[in-house]
Protein backbone atom coordinates (compact mmCIF):
# COMPACT_ATOMS: atom_id res chain seq x y z
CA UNK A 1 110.93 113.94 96.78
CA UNK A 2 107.66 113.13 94.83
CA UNK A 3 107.01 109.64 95.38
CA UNK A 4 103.55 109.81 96.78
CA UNK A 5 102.93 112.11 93.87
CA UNK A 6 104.35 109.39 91.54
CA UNK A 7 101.66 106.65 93.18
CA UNK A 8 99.00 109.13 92.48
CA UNK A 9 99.72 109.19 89.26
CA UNK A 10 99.96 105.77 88.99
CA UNK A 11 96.58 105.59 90.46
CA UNK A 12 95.28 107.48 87.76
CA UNK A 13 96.97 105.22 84.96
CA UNK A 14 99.87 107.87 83.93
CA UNK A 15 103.15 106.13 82.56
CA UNK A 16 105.18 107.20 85.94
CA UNK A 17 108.93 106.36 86.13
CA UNK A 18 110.05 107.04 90.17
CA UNK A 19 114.42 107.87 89.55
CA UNK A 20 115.10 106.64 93.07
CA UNK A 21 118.87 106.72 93.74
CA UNK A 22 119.72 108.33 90.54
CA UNK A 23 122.01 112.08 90.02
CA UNK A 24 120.57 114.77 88.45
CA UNK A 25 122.45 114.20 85.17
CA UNK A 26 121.54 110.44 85.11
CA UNK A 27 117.12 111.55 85.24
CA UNK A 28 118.15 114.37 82.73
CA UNK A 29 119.20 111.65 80.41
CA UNK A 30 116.60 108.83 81.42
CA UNK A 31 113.84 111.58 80.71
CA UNK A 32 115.62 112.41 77.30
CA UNK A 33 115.76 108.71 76.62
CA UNK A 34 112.41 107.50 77.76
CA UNK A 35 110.50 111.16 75.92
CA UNK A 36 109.26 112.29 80.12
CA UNK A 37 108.58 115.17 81.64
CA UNK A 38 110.57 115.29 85.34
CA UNK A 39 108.03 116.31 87.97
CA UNK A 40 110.46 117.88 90.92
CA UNK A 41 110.87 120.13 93.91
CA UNK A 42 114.82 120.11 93.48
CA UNK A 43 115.13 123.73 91.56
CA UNK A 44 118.67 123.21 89.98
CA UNK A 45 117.03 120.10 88.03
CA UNK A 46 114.11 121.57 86.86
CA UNK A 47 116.40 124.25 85.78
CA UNK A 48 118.47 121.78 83.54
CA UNK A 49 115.39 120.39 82.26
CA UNK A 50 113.68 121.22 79.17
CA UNK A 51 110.79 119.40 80.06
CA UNK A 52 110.18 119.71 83.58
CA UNK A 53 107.21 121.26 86.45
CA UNK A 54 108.64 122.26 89.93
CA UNK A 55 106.70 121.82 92.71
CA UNK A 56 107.15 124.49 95.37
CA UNK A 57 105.11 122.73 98.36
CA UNK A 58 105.86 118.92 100.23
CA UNK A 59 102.13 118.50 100.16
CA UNK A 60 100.59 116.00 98.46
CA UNK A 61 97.32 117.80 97.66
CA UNK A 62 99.78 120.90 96.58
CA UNK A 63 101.50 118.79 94.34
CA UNK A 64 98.49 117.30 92.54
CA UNK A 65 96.95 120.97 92.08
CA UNK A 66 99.83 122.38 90.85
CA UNK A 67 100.60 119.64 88.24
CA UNK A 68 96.96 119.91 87.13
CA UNK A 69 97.62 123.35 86.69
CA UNK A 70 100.35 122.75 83.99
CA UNK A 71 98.63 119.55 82.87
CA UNK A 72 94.95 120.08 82.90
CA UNK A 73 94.39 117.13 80.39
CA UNK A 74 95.94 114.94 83.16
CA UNK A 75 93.22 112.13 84.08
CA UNK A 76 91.10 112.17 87.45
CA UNK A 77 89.88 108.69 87.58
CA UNK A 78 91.17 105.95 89.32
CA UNK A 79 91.90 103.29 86.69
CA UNK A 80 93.66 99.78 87.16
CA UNK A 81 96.36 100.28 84.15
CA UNK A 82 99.50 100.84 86.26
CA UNK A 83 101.12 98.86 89.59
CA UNK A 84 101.54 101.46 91.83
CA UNK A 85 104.40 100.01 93.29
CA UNK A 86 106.27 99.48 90.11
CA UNK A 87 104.56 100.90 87.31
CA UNK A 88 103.90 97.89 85.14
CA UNK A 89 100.77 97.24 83.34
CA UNK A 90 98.03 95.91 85.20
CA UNK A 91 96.26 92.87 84.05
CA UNK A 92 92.91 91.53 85.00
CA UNK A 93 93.40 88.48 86.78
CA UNK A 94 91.31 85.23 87.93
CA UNK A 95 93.44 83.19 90.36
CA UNK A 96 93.02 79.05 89.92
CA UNK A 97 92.45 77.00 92.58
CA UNK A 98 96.30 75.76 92.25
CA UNK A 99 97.32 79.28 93.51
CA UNK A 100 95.55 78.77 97.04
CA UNK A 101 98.32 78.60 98.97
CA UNK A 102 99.48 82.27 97.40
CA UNK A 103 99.98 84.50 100.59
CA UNK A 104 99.43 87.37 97.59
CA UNK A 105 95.88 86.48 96.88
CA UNK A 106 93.27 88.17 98.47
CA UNK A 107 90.92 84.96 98.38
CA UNK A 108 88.22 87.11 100.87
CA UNK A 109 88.21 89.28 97.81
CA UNK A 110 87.40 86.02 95.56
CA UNK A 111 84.97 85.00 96.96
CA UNK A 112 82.91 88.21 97.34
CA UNK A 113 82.92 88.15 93.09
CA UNK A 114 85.42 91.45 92.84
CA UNK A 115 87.58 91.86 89.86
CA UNK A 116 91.01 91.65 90.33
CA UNK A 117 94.10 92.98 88.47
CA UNK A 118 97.59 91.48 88.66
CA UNK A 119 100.88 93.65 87.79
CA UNK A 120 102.70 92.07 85.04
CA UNK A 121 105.92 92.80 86.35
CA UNK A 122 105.88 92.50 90.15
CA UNK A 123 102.61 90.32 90.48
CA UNK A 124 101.03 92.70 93.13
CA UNK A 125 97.55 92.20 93.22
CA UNK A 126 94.84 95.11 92.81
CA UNK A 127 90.51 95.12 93.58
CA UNK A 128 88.75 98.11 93.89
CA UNK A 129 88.14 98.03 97.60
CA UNK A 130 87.53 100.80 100.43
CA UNK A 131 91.39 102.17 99.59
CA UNK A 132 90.22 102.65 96.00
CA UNK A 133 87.13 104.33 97.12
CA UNK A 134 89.37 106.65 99.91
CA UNK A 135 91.83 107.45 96.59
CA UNK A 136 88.83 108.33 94.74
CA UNK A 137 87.06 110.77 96.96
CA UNK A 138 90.47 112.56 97.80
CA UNK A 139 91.16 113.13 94.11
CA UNK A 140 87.42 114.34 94.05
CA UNK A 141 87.99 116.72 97.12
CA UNK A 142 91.32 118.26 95.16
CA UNK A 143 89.18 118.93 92.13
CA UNK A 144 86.56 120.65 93.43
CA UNK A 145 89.43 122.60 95.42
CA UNK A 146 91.35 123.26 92.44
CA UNK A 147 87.81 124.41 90.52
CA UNK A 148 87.38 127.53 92.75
């Protein structure tokens, strides 16, 4: 119900578990397991969690306010720590020339001198590029929303 949520957080560097195909009682006891707090619009979870925020509204920007609002300590900045696709740790990463026929290497990217990050886990590769800039000014924009 939250996965663009879930990205966002990701975005931001939070430690952000997605329980895709999973039954209530199996996230009650992956969140008791793994110490998380289940972020949810499905009322009869939240009300079996001890640990849990229920979001009322499908949108996005909703959802990002209204977690801020129970988690004000929850970070702003875009950070490369987490694959948003998977949530392992980014790496910083400098391809060698024995990788140029990856199809997963942005070798435009290269050659213009940007850093890149590489997911330990799912090898995705990240640069801070006009999507990173887009994420950051919409984060921005819910901030200074959220502030009035």
């Amino acid at each position: 119900m939250v996965g663009r949520l879930a990205r966002y957080l990701r975005f931001v560097g939070c430690d952000t578990a997605y329980a895709r195909g999973l039954d209530d009682t199996e996230i009650l006891e992956r969140a008791r397991v793994e110490d998380r707090i289940i972020v949810t619009r499905d009322r009869a979870l939240a009300a079996r969690a001890p640990h849990s925020v229920l979001l009322t509204s499908p949108h996005l920007a909703d959802q990002w306010k209204a977690l801020r609002a129970v988690h004000p300590e929850l970070p702003s900045e875009v950070s490369f720590v987490r694959c948003t696709e998977c949530n392992g740790v980014l790496r910083p990463y400098a391809p060698t020339l024995d990788a140029v026929r990856d199809p997963g290497i942005p070798w435009d990217r290269v050659a213009l001198g940007l850093s890149l990050f590489r997911c330990s886990d799912c090898a995705h590769v990240y640069w801070q590029g006009t999507h990173t800039a887009r994420i950051r000014a919409q984060l921005a924009r819910w901030a200074e929303e959220f502030s009035k």
